[in-house]
C-alpha atoms as a PDB file:
ATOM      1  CA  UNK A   1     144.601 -55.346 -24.299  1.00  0.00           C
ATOM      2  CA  UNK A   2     145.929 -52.859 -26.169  1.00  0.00           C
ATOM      3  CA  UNK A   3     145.539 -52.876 -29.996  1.00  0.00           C
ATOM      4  CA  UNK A   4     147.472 -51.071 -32.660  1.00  0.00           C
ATOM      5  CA  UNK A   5     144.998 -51.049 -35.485  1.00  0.00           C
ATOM      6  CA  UNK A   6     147.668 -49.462 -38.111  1.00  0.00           C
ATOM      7  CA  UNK A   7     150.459 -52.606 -37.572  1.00  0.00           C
ATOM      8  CA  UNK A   8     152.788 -53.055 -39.831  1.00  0.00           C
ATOM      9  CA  UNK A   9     151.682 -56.160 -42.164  1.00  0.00           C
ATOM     10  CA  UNK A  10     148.496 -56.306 -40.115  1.00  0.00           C
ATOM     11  CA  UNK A  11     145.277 -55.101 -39.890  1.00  0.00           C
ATOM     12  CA  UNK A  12     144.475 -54.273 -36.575  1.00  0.00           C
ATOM     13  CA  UNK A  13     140.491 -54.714 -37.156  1.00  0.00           C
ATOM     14  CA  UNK A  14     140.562 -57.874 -38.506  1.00  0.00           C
ATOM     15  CA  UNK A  15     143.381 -59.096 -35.345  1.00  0.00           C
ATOM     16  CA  UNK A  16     140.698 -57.422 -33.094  1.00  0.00           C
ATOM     17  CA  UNK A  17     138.085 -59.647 -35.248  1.00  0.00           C
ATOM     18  CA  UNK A  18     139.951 -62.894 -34.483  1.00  0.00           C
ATOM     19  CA  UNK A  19     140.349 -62.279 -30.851  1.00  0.00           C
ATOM     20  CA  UNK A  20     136.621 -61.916 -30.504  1.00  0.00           C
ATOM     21  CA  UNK A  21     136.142 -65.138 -32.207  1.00  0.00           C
ATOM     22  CA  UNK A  22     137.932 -67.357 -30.300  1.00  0.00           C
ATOM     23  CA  UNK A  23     135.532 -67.523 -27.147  1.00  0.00           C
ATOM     24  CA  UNK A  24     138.126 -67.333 -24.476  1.00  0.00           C
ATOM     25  CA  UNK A  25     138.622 -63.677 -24.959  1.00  0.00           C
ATOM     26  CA  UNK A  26     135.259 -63.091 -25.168  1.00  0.00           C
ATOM     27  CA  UNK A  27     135.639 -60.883 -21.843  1.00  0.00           C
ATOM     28  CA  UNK A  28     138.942 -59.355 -23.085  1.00  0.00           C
ATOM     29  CA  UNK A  29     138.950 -55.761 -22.641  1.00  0.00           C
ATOM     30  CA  UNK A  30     140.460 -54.510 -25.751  1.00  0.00           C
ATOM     31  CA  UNK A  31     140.851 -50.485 -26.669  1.00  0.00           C
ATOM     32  CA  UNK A  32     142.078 -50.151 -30.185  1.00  0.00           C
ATOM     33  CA  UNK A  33     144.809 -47.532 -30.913  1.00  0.00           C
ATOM     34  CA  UNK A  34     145.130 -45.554 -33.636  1.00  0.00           C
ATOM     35  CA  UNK A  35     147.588 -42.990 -35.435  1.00  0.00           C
ATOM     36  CA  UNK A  36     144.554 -41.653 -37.536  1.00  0.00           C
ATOM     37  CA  UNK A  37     141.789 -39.899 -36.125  1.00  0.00           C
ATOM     38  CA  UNK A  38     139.926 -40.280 -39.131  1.00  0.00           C
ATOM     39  CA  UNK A  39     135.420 -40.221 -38.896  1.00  0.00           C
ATOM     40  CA  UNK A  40     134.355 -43.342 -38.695  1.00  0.00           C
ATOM     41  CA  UNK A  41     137.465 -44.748 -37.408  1.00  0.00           C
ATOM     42  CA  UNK A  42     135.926 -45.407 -33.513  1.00  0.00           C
ATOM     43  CA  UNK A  43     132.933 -46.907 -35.383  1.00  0.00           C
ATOM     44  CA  UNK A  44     135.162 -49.141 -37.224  1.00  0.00           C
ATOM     45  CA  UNK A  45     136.788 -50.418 -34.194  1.00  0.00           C
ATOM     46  CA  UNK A  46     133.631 -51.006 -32.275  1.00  0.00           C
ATOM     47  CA  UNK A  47     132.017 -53.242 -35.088  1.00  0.00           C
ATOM     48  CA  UNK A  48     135.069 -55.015 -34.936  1.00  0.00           C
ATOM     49  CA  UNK A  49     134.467 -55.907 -31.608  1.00  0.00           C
ATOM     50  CA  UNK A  50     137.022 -53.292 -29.169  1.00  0.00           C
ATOM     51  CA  UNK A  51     135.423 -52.609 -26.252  1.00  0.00           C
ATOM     52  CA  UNK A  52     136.834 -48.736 -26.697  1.00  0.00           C
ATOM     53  CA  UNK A  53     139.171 -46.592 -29.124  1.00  0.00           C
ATOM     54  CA  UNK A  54     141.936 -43.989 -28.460  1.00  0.00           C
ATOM     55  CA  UNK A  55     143.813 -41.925 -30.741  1.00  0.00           C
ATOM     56  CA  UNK A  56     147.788 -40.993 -30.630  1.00  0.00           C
ATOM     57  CA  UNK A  57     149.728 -39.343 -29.311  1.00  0.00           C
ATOM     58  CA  UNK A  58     147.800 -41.174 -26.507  1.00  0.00           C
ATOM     59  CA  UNK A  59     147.031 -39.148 -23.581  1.00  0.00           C
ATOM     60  CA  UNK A  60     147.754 -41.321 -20.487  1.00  0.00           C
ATOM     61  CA  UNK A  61     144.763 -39.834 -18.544  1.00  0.00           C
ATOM     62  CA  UNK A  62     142.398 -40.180 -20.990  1.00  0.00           C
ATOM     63  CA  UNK A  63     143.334 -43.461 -21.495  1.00  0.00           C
ATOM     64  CA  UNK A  64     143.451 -44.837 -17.696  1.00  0.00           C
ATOM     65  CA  UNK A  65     139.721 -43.368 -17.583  1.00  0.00           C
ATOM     66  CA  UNK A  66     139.252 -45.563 -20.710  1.00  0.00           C
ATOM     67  CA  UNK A  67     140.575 -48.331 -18.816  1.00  0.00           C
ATOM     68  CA  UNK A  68     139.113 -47.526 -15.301  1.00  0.00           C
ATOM     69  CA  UNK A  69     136.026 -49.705 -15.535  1.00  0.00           C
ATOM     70  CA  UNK A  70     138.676 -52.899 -16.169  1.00  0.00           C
ATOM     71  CA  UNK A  71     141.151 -51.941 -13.517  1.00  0.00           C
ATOM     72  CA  UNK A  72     138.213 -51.490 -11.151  1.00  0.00           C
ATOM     73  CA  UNK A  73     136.170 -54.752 -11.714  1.00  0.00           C
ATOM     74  CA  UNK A  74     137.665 -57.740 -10.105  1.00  0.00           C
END
């Protein structure tokens, strides 16, 4: 999954938060996006429980070799 940390009306962190408490998406690949490229901001997204972060504009190679482990992996 793909998740926009900087929504509109909601905080990407604390959606990425939620996901990882339900235990159904405990496998859920999820790379947080982000407008910002701020320090601290791939930190911030780790502890709240993304697998990896990527900052926009997005670069599409850079973000299918983020995603290369999950595409990979049956």
């Amino acid at each position: 999954m793909l998740m926009d940390v900087m929504m509109p009306g909601l905080d990407g962190y604390t959606a990425i938060a939620a996901i990882r408490a339900d235990e159904r998406f405990a496998r859920l690949p999820v790379i947080a996006v982000t407008a910002k490229a701020m320090p601290g901001d791939q930190d911030k997204s780790l502890a709240a429980g993304a697998d990896n972060h990527v900052t926009e504009p997005v670069d599409t190679r850079h973000l299918l070799g983020r995603m290369r482990h999950w595409l990979d992996t049956p």
